[in-house]
N, C-alpha and C. Protein backbone atom coordinates (compact mmCIF):
# COMPACT_ATOMS: atom_id res chain seq x y z
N UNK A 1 -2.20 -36.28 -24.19
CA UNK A 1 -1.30 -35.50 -23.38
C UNK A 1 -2.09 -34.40 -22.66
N UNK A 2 -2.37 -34.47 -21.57
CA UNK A 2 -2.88 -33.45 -20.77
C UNK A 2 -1.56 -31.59 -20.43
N UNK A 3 -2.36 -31.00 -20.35
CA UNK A 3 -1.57 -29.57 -20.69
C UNK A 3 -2.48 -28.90 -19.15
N UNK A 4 -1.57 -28.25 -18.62
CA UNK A 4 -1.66 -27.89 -17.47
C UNK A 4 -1.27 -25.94 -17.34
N UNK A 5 -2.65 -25.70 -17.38
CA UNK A 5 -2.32 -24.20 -17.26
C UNK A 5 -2.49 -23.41 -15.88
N UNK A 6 -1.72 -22.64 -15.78
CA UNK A 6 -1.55 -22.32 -14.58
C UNK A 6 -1.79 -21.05 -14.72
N UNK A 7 -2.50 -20.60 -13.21
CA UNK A 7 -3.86 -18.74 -13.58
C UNK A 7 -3.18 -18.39 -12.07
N UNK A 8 -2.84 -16.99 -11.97
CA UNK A 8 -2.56 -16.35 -11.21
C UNK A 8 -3.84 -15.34 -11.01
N UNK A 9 -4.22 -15.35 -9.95
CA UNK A 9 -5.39 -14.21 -9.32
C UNK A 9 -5.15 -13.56 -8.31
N UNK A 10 -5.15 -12.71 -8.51
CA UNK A 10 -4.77 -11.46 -7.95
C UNK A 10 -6.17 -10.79 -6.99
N UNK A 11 -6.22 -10.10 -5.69
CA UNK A 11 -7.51 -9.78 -4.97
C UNK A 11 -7.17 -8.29 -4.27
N UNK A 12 -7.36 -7.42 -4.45
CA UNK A 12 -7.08 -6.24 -3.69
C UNK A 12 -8.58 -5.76 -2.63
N UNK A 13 -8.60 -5.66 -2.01
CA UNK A 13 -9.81 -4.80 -1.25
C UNK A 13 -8.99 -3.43 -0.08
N UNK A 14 -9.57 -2.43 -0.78
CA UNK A 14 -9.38 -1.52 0.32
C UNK A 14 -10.45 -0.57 0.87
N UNK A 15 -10.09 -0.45 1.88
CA UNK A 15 -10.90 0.22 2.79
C UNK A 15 -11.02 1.76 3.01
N UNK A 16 -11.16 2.95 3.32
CA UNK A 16 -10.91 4.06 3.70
C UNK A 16 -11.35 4.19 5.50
N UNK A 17 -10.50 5.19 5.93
CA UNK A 17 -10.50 5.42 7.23
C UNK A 17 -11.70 6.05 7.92
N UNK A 18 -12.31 6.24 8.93
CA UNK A 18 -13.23 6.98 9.41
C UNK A 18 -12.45 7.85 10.30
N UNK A 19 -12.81 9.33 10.60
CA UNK A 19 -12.23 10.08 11.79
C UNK A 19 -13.14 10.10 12.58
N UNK A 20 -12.61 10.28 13.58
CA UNK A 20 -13.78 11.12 14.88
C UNK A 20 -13.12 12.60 15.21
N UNK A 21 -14.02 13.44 14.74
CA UNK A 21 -13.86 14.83 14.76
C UNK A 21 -13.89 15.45 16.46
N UNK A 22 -12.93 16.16 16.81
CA UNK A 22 -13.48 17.29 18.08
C UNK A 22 -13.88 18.30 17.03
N UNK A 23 -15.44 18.91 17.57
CA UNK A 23 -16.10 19.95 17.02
C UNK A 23 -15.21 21.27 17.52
N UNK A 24 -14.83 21.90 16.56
CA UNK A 24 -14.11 23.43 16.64
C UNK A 24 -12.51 23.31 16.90
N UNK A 25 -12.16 22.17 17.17
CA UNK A 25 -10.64 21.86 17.33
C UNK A 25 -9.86 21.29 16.75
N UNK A 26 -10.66 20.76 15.35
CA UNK A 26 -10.25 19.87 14.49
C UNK A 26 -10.09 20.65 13.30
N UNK A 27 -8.81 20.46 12.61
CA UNK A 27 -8.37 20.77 11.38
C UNK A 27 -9.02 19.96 10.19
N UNK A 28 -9.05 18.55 10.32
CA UNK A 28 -10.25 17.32 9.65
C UNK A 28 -8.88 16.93 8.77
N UNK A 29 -9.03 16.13 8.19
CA UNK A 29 -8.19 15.05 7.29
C UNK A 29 -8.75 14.01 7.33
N UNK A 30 -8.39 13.10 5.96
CA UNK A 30 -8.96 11.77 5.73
C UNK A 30 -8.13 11.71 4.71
N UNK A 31 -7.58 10.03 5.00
CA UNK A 31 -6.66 9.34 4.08
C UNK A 31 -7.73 8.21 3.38
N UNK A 32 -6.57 7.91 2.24
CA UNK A 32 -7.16 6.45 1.25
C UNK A 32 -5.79 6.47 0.82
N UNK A 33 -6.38 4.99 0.48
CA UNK A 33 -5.09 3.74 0.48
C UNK A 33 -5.96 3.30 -1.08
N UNK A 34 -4.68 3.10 -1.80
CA UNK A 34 -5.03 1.81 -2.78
C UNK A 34 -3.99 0.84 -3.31
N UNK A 35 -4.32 -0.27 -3.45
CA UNK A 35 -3.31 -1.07 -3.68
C UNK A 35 -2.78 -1.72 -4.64
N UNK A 36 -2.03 -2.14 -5.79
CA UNK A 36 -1.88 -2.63 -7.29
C UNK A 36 -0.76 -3.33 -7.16
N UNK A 37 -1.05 -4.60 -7.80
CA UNK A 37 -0.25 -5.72 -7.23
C UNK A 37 1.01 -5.95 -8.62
N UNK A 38 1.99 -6.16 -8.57
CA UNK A 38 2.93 -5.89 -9.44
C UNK A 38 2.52 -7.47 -10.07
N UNK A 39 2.73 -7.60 -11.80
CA UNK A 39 2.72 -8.83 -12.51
C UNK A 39 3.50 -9.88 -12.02
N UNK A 40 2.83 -10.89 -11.77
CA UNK A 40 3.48 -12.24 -11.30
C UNK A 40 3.62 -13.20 -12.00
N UNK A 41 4.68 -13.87 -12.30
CA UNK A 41 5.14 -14.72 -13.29
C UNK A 41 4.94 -16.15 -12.86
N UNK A 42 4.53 -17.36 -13.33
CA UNK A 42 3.91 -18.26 -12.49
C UNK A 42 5.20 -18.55 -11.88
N UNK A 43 7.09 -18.53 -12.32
CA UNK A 43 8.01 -19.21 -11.61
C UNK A 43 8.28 -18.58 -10.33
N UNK A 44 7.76 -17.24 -10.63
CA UNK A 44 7.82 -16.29 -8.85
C UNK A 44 7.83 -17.05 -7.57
N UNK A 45 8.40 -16.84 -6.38
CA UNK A 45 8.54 -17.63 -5.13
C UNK A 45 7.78 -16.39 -4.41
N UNK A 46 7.59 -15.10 -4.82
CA UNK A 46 6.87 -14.11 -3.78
C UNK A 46 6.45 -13.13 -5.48
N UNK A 47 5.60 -11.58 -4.24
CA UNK A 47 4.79 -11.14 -5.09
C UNK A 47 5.10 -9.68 -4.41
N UNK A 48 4.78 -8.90 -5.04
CA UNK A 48 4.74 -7.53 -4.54
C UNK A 48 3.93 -6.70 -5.25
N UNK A 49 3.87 -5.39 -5.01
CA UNK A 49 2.53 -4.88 -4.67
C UNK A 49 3.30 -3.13 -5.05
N UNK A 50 1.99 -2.22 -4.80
CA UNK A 50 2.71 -0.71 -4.58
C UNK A 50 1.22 -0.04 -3.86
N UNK A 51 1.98 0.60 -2.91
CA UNK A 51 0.73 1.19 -1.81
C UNK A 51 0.41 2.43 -2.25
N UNK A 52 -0.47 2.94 -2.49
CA UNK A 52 -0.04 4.82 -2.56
C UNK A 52 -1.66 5.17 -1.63
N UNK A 53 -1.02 5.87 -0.81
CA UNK A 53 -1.66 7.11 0.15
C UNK A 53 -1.95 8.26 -0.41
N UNK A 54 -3.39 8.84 -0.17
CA UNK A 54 -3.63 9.99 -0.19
C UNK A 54 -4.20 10.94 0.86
N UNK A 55 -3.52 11.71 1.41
CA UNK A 55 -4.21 12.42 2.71
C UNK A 55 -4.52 14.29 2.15
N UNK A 56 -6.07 14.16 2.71
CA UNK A 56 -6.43 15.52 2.02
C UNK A 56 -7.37 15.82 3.50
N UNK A 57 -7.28 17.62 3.30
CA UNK A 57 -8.37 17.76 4.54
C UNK A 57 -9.89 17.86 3.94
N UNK A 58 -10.63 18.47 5.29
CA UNK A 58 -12.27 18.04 5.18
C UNK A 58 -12.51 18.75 3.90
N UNK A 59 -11.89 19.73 2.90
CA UNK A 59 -12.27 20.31 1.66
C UNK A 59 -11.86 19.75 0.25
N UNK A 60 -10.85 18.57 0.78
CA UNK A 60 -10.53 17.77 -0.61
C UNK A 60 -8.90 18.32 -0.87
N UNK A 61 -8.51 19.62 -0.17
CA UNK A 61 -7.03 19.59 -0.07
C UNK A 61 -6.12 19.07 0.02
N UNK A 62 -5.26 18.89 -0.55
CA UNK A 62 -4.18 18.09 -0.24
C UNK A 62 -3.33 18.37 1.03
N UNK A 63 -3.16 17.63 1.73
CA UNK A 63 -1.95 17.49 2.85
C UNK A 63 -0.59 17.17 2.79
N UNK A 64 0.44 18.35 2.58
CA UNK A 64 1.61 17.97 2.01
C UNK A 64 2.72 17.69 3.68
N UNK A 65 3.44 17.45 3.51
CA UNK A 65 4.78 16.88 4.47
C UNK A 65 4.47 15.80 5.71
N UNK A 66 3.17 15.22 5.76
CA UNK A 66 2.69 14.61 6.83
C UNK A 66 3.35 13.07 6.85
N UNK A 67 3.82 12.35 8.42
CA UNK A 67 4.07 11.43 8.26
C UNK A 67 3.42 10.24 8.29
N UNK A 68 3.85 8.92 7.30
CA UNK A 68 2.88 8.09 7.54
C UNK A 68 3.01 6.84 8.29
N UNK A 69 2.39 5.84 8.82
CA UNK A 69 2.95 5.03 9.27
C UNK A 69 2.07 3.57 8.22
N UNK A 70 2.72 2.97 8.00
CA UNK A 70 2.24 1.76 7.03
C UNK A 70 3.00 0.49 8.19
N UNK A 71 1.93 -0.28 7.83
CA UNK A 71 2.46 -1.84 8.83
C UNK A 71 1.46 -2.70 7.36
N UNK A 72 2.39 -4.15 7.61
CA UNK A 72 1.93 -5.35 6.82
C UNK A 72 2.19 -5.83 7.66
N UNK A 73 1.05 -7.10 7.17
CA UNK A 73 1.29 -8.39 8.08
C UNK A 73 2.35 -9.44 6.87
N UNK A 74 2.59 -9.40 6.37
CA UNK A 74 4.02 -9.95 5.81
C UNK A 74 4.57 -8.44 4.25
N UNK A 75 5.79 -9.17 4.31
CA UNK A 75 6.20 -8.01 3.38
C UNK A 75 7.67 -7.29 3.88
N UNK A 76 7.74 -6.37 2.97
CA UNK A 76 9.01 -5.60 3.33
C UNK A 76 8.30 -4.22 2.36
N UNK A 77 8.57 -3.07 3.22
CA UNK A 77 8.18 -2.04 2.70
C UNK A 77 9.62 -0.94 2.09
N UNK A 78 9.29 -0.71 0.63
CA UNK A 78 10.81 0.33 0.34
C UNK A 78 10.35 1.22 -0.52
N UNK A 79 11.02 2.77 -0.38
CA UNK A 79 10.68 3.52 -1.08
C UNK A 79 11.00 3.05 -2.48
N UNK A 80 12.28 2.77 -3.19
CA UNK A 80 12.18 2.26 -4.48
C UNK A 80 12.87 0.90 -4.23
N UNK A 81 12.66 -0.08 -5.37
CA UNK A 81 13.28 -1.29 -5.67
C UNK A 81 14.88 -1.26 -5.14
N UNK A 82 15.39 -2.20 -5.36
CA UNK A 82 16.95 -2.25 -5.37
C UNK A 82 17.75 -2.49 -6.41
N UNK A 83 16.60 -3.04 -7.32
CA UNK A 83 17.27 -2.58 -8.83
C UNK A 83 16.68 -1.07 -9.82
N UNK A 84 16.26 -0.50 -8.82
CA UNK A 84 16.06 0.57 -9.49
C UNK A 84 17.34 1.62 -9.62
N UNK A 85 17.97 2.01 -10.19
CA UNK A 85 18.96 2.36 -10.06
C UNK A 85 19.06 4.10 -10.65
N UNK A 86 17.64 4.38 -10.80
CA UNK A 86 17.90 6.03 -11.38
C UNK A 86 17.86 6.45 -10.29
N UNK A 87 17.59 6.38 -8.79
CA UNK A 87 17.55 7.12 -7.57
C UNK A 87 18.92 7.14 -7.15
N UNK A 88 19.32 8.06 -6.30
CA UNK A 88 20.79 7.84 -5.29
C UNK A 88 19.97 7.56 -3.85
N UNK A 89 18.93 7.64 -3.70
CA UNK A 89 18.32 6.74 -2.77
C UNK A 89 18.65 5.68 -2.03
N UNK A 90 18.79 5.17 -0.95
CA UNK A 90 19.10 3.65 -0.32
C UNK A 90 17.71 3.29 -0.44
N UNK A 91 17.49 2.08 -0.74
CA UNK A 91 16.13 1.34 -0.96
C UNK A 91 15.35 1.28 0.18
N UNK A 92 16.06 1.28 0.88
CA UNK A 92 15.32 1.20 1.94
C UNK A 92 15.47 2.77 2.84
N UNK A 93 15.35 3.77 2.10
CA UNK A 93 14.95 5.35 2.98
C UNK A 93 13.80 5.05 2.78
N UNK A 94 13.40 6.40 4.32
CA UNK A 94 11.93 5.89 4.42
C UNK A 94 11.39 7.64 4.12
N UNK A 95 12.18 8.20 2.91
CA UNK A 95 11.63 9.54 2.61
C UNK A 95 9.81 9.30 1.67
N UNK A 96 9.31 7.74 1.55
CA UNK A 96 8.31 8.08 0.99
C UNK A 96 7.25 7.96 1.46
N UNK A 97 7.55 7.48 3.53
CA UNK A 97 6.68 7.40 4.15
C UNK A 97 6.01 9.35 4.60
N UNK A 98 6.32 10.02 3.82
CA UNK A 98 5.86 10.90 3.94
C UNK A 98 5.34 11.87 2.70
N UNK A 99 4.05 12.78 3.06
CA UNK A 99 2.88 13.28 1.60
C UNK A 99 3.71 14.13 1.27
N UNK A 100 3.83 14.13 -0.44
CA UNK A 100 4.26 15.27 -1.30
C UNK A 100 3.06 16.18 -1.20
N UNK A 101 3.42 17.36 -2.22
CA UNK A 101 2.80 18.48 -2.13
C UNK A 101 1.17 18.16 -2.55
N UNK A 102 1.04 16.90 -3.21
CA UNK A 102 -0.28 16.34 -3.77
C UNK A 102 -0.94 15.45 -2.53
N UNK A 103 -0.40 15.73 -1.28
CA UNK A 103 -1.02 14.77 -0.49
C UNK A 103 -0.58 13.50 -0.85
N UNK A 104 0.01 12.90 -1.70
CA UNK A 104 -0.07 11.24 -1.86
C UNK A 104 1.39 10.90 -1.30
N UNK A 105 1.56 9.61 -1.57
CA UNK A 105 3.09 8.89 -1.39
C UNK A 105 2.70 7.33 -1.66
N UNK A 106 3.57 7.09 -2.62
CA UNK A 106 3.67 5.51 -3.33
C UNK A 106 5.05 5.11 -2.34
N UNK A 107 4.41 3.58 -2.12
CA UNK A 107 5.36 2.92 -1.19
C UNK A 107 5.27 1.16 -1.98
N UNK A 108 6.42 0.82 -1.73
CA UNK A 108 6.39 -0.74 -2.53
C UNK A 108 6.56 -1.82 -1.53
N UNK A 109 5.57 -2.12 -1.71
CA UNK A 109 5.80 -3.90 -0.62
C UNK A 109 5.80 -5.01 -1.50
N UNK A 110 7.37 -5.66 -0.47
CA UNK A 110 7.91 -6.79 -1.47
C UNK A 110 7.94 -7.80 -0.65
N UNK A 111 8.28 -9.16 -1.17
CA UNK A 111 8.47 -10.66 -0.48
C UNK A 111 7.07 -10.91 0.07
N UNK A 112 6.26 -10.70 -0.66
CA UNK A 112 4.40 -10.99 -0.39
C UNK A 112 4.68 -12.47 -0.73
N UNK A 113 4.06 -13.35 0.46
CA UNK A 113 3.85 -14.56 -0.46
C UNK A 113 2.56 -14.83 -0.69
N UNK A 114 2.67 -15.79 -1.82
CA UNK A 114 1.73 -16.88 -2.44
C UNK A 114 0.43 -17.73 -2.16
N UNK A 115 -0.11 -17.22 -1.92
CA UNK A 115 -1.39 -17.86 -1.17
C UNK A 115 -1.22 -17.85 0.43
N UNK A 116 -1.57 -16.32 0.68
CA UNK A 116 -1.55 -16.15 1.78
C UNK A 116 -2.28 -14.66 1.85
N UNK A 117 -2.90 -14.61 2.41
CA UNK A 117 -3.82 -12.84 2.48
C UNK A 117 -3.04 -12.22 3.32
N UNK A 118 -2.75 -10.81 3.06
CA UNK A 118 -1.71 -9.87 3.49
C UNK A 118 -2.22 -8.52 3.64
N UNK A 119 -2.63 -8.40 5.05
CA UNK A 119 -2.86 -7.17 5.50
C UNK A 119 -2.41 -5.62 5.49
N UNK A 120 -3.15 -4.86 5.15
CA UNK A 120 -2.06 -3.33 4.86
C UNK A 120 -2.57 -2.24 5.84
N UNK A 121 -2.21 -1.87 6.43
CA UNK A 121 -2.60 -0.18 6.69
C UNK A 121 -1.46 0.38 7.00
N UNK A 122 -2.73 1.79 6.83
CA UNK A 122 -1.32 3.06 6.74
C UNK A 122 -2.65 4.02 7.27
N UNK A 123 -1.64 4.48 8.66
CA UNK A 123 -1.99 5.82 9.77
C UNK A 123 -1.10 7.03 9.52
N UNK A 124 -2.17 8.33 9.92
CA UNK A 124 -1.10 9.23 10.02
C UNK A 124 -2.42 10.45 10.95
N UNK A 125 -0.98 11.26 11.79
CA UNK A 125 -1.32 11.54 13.40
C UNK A 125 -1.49 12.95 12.53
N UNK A 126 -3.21 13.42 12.50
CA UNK A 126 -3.96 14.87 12.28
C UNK A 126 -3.84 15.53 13.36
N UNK A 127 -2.89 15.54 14.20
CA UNK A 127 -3.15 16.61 15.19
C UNK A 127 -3.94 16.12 16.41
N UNK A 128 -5.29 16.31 15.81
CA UNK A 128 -6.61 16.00 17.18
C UNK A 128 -6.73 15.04 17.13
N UNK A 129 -6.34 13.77 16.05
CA UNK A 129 -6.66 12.55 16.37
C UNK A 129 -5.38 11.85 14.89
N UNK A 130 -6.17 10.79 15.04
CA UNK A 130 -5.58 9.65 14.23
C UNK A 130 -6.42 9.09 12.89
N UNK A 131 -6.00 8.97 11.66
CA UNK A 131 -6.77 8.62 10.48
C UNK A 131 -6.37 7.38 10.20
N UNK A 132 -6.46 6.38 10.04
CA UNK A 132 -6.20 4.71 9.08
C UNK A 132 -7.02 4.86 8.21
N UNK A 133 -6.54 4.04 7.22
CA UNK A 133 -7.11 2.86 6.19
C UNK A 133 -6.47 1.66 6.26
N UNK A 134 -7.20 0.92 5.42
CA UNK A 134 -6.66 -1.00 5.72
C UNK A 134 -7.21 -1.46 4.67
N UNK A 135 -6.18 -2.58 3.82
CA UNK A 135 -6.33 -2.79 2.87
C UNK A 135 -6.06 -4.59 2.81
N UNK A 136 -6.78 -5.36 2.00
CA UNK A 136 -6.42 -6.51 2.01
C UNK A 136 -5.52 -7.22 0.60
N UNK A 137 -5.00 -7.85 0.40
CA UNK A 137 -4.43 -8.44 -0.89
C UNK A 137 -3.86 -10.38 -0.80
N UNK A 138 -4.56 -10.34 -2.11
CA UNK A 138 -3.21 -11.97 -1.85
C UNK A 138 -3.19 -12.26 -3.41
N UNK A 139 -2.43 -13.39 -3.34
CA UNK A 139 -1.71 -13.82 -5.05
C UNK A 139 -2.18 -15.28 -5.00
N UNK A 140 -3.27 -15.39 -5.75
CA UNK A 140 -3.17 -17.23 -5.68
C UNK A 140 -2.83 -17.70 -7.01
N UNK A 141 -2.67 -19.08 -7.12
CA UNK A 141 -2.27 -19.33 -7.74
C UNK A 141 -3.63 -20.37 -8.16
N UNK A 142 -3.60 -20.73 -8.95
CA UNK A 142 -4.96 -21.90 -9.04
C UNK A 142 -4.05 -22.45 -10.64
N UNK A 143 -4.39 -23.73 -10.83
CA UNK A 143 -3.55 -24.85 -11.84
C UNK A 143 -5.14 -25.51 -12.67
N UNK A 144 -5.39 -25.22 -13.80
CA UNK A 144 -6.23 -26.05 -14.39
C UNK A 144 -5.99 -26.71 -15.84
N UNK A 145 -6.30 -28.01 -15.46
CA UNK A 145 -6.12 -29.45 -16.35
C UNK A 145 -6.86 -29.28 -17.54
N UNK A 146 -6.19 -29.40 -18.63
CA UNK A 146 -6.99 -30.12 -20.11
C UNK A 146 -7.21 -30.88 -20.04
């Protein structure tokens, strides 16, 4: 009787942003992105993930109330689940596209599919310019035979 196990692998890569500074006009900021892919069960049809941003200026400060902009190339982005139910939140407000007092903000991307690489970034407008990061992820699945 052959037995068939089935391995879920998981791949995150992220990137951090570069700025281009105006000398004497620039306030400075720099974001990072990281990404952690929520446990996937092999019967899963999709996969999801949780983004969290950190934007600090050129001294390591935190940047609090700033907005962010996050794009995927597949996905659905929500501040909390829809079965999360301790928030009075709508799942889909977008109060977490913006930094708490720690500079950060956790964001959840859902309906990731399955063997497919899924692009992330998340911008946010410093004033004198513009900061990104970009992040990569996917869920494979791989099946190996006894």
């Amino acid at each position: 009787m052959k037995k068939v196990l089935l391995s879920v692998f998981l791949l995150q890569i992220v990137s951090y942003g570069l700025e281009t500074e105006i000398p004497g006009e620039s306030s400075g900021c720099q974001i990072s992105m990281k990404i952690s892919m929520n446990q996937v069960k092999p019967e899963d049809e999709s996969g999801s993930a949780v983004v969290e941003v950190k934007l600090v200026d050129k001294s390591g400060v935190p940047i609090s109330g700033k907005d962010l902009v996050l794009t995927a190339s597949w996905g659905t982005f929500l501040c909390r689940l829809p079965q999360d139910s301790s928030s009075i939140e709508p799942a889909d407000s977008r109060s977490c596209f913006v930094t708490d007092q720690d500079g950060k903000t956790r964001i959840n991307l859902i309906n990731l599919p399955i063997n497919s690489p899924v692009n992330v970034k998340a911008t946010c407008d410093c004033g004198d310019y513009i900061v990104s990061a970009t992040g990569k992820l996917a869920i494979k699945r791989q099946v190996k035979r006894k």
